[in-house]
N, C-alpha and C. Protein backbone atom coordinates (compact mmCIF):
# COMPACT_ATOMS: atom_id res chain seq x y z
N UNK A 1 7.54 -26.05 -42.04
CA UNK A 1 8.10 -26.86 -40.98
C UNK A 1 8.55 -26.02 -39.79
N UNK A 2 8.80 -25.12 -39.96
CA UNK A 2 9.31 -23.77 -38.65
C UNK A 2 8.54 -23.47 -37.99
N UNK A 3 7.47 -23.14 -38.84
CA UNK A 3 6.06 -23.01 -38.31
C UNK A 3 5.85 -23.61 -36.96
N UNK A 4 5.64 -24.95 -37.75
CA UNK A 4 4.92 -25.49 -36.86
C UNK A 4 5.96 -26.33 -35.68
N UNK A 5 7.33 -25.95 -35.82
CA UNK A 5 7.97 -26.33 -34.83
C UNK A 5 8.05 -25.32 -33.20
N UNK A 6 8.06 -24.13 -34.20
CA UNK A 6 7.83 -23.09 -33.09
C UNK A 6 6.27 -22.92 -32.46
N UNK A 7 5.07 -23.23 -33.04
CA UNK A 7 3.91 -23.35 -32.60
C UNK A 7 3.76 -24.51 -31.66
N UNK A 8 4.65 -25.67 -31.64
CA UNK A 8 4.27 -26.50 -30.81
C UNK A 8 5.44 -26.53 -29.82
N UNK A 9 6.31 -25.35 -30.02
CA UNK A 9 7.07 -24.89 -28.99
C UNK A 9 6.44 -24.38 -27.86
N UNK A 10 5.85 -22.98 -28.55
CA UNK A 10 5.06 -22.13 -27.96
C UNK A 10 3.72 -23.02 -27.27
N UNK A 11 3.14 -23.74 -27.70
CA UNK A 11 1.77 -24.11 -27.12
C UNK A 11 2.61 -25.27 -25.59
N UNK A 12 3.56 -25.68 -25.95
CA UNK A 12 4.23 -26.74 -24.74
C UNK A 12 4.28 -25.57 -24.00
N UNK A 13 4.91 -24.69 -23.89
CA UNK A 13 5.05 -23.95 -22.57
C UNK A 13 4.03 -23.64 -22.40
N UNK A 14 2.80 -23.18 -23.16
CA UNK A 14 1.57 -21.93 -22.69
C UNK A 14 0.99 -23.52 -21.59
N UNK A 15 0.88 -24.55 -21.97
CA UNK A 15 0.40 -25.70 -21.47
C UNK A 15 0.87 -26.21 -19.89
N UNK A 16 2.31 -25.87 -20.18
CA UNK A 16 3.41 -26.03 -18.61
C UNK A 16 2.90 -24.81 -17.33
N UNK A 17 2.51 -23.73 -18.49
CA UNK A 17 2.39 -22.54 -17.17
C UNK A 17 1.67 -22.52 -16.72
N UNK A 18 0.18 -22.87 -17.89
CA UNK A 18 -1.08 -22.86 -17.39
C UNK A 18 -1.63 -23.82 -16.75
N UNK A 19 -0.94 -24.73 -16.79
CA UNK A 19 -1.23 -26.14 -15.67
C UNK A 19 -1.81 -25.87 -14.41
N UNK A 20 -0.57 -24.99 -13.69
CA UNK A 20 -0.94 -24.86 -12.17
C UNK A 20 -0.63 -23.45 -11.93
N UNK A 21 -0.85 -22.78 -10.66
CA UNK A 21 -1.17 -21.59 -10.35
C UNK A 21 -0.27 -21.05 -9.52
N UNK A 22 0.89 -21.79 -9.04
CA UNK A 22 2.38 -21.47 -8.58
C UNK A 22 3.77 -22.07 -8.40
N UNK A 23 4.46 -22.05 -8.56
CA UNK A 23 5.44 -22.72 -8.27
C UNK A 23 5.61 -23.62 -6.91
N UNK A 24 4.76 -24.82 -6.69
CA UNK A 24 4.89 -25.44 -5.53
C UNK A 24 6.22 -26.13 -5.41
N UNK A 25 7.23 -26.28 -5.85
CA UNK A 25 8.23 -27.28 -5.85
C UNK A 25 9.55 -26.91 -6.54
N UNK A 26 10.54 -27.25 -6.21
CA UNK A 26 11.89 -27.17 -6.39
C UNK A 26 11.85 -27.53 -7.85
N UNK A 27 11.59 -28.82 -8.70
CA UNK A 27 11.55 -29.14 -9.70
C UNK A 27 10.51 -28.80 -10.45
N UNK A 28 9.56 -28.13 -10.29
CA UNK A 28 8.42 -27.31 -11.19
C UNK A 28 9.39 -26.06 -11.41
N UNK A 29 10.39 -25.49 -10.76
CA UNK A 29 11.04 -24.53 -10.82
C UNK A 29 12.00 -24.43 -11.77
N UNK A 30 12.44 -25.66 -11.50
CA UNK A 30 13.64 -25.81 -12.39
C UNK A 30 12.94 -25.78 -13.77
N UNK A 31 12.07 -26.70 -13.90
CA UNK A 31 11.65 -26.99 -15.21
C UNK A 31 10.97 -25.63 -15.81
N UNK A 32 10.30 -24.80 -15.05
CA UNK A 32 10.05 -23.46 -16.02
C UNK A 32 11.21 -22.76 -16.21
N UNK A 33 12.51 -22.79 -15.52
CA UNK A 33 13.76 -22.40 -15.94
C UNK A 33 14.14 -22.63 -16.68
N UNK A 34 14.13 -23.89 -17.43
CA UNK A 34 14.51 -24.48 -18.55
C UNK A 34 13.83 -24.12 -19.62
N UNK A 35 12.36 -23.87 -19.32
CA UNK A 35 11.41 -23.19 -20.30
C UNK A 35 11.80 -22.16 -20.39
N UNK A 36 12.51 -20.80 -19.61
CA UNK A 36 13.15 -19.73 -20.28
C UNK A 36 14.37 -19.96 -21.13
N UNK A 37 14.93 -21.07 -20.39
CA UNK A 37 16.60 -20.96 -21.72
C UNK A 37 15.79 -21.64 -23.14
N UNK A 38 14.84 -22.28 -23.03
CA UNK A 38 14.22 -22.60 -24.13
C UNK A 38 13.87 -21.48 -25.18
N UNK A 39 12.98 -20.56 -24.52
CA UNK A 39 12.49 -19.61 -25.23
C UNK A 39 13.60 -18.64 -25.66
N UNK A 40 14.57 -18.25 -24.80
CA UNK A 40 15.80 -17.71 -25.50
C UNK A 40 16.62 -18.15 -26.56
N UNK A 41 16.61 -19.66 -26.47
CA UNK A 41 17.36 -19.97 -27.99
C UNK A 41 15.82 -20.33 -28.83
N UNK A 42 14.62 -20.58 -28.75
CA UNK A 42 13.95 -19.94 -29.95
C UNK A 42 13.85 -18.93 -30.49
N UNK A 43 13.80 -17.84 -29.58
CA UNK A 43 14.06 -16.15 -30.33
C UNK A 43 15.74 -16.24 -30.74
N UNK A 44 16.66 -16.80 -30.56
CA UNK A 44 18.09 -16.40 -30.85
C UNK A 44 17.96 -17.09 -32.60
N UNK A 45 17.03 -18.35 -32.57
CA UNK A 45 16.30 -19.35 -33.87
C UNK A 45 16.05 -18.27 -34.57
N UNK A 46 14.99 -17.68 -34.63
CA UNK A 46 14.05 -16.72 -35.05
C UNK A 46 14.53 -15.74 -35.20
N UNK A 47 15.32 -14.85 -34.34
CA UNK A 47 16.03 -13.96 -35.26
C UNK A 47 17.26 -14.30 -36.37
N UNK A 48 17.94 -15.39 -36.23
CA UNK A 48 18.64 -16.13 -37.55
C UNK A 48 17.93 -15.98 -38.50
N UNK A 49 16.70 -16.79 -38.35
CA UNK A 49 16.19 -17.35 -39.28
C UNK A 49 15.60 -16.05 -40.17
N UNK A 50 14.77 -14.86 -39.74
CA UNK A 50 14.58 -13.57 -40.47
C UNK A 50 16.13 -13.59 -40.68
N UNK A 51 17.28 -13.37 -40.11
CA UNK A 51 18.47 -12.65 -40.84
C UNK A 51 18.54 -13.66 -42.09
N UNK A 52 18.12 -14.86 -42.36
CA UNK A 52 18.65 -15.42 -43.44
C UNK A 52 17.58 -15.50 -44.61
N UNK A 53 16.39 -15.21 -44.51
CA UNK A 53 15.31 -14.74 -44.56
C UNK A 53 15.11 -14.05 -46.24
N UNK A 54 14.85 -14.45 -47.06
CA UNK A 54 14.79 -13.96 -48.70
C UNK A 54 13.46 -14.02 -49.20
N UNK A 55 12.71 -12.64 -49.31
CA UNK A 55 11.39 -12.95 -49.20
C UNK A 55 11.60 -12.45 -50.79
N UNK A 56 11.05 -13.22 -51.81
CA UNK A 56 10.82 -12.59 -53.10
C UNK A 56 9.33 -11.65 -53.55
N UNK A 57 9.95 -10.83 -54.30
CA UNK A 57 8.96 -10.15 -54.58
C UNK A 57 7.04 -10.72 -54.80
N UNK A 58 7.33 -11.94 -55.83
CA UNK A 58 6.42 -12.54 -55.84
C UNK A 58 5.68 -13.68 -55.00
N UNK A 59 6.57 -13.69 -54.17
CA UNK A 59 5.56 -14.62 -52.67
C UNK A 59 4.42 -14.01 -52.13
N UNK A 60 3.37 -15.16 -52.03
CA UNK A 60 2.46 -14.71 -51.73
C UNK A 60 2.39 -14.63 -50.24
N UNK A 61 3.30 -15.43 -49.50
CA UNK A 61 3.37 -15.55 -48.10
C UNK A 61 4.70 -15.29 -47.44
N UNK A 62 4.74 -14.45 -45.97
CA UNK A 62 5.82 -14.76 -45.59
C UNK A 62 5.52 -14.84 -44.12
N UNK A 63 6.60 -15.01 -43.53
CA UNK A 63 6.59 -15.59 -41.98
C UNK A 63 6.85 -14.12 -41.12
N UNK A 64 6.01 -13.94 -39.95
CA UNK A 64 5.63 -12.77 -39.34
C UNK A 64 6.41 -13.01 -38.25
N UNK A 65 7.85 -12.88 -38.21
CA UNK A 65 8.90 -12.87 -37.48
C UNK A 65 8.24 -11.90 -36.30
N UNK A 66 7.95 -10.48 -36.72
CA UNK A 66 7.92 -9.66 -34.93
C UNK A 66 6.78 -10.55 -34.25
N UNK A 67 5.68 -10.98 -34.73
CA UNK A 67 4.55 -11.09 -33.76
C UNK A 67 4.61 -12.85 -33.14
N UNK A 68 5.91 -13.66 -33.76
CA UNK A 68 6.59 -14.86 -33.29
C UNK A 68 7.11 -14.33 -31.70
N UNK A 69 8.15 -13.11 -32.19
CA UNK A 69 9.12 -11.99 -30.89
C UNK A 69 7.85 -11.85 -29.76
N UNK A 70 6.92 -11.57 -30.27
CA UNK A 70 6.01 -10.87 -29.12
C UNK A 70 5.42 -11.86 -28.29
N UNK A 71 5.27 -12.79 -29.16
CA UNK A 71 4.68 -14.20 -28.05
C UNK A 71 5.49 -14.79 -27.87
N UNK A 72 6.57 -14.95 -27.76
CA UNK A 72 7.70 -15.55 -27.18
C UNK A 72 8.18 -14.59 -26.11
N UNK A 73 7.65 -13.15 -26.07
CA UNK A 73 8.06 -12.00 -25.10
C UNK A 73 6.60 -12.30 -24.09
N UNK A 74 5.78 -12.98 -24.28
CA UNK A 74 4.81 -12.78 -23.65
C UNK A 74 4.72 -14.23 -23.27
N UNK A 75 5.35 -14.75 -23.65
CA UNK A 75 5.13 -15.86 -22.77
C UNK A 75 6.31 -16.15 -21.34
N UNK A 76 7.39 -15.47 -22.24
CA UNK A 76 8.71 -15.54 -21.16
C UNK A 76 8.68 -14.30 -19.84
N UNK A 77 7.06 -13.33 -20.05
CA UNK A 77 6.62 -12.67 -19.24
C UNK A 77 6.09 -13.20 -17.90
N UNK A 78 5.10 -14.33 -18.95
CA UNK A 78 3.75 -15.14 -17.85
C UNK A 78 5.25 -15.77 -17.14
N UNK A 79 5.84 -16.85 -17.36
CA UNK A 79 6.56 -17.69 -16.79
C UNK A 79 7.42 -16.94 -15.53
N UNK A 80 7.94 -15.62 -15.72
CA UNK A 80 9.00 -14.82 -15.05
C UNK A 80 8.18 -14.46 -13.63
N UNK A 81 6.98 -13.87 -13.56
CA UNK A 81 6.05 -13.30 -12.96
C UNK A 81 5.39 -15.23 -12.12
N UNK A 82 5.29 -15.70 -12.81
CA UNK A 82 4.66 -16.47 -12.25
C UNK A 82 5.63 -17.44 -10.93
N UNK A 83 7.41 -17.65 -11.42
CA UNK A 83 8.28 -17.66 -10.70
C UNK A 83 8.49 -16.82 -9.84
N UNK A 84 8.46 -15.62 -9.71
CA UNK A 84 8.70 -14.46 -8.54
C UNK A 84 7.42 -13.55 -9.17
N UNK A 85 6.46 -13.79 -8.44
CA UNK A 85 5.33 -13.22 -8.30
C UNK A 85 5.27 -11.67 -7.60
N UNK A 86 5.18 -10.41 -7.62
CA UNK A 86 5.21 -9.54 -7.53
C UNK A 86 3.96 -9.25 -6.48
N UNK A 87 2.57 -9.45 -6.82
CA UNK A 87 1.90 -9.41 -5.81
C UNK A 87 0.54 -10.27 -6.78
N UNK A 88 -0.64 -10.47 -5.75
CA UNK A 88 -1.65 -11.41 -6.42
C UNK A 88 -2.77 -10.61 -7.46
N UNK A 89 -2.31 -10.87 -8.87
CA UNK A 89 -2.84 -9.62 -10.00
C UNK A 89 -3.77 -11.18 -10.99
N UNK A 90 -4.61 -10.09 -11.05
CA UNK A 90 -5.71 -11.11 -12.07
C UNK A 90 -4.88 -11.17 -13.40
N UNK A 91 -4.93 -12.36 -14.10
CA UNK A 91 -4.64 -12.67 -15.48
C UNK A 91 -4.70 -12.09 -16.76
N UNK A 92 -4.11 -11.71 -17.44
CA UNK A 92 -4.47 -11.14 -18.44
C UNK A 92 -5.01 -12.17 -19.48
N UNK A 93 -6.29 -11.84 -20.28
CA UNK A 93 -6.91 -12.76 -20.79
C UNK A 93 -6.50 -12.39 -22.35
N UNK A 94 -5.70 -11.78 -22.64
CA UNK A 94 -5.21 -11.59 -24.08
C UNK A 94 -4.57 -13.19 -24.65
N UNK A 95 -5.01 -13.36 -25.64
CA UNK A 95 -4.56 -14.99 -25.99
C UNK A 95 -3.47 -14.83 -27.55
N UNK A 96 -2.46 -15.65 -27.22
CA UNK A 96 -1.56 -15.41 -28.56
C UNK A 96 -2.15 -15.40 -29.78
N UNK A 97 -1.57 -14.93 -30.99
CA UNK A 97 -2.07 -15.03 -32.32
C UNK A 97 -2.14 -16.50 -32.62
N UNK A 98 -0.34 -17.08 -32.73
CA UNK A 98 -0.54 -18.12 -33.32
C UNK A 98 -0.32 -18.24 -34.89
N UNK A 99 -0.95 -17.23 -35.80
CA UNK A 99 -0.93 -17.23 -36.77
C UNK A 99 0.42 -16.04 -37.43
N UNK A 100 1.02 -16.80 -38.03
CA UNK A 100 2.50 -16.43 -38.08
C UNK A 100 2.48 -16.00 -40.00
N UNK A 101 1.85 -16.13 -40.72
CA UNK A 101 1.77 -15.80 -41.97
C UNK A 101 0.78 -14.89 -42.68
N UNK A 102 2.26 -13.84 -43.26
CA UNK A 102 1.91 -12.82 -43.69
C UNK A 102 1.36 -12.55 -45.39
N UNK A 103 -0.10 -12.13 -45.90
CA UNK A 103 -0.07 -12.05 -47.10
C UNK A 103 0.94 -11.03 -47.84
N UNK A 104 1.85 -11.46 -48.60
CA UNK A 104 2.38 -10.11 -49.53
C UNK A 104 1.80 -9.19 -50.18
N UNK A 105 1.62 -7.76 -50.70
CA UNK A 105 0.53 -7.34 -50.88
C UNK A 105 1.28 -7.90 -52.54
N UNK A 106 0.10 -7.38 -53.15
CA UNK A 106 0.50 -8.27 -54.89
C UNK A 106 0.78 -6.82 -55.40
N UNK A 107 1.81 -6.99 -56.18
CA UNK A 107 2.32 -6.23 -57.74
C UNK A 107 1.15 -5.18 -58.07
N UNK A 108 -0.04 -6.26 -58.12
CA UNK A 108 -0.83 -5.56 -59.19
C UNK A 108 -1.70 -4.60 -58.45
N UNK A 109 -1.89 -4.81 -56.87
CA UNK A 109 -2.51 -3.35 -56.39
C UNK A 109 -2.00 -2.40 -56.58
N UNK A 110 -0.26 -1.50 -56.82
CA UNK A 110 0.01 -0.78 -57.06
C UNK A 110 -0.65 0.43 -57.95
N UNK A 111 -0.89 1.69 -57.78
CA UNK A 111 -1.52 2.33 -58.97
C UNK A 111 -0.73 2.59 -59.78
C-alpha cells in the first residue's frame, strides 16, 4: 500500500511538471510550490517509515528506501529549475525507476 501511494505521488507531479514548459502564471506557481511542500513531507514519510522499518532475515522483499530519496530528489530538482530557470538547458532524458522492491539475497547462497 506505500508503494503504491508514493508511486502515484511521484507520477502526479512527474505529470504536473511535464505538462507545460514554464511557469506562465501566478497559480501554476503556486501549485508547483505546493508540489515541493508535498515532496518534503513524502521524504520526511519515507524516512519514518525506513526508521520504523523491520526487515526479517527471511523476507524475500524489501522496500528500496534510497532510490524512493533519489526520485523524490530528482523530481524536487525538475520542479525547482523549472520555477527559476537558470538558463535554456535541454532535458535530461533519464526516466525514474519506479520500481521500489528489493530482492533479499537468500540464506542459502551463503558459502
Amino acid at each position: 500500500m506505500p508503494t503504491t501511494v508514493f508511486r502515484c505521488l511521484l507520477l502526479l507531479s512527474l505529470a504536473i511538471v511535464h505538462g507545460s514548459s514554464y511557469a506562465a502564471s501566478a497559480h501554476e506557481q503556486s501549485q508547483l510550490s505546493l508540489i515541493l511542500q508535498q515532496l518534503d513531507i513524502i521524504e520526511r514519510l519515507a524516512t519514518q517509515a525506513e526508521a520504523a522499518s523491520t526487515s526479517e532475515p527471511d523476507d524475500r522483499y524489501r522496500f528500496d528506501y534510497p532510490r524512493l530519496s533519489q526520485d523524490i530528489q530528482r523530481i524536487r530538482q525538475g520542479v525547482q529549475s523549472y520555477l527559476s530557470p537558470s538558463r535554456a538547458q535541454p532535458r535530461d532524458p533519464t526516466e525514474l525507476v519506479g520500481d521500489y522492491r528489493l530482492d533479499t539475497p537468500s540464506a542459502e547462497s551463503s558459502p
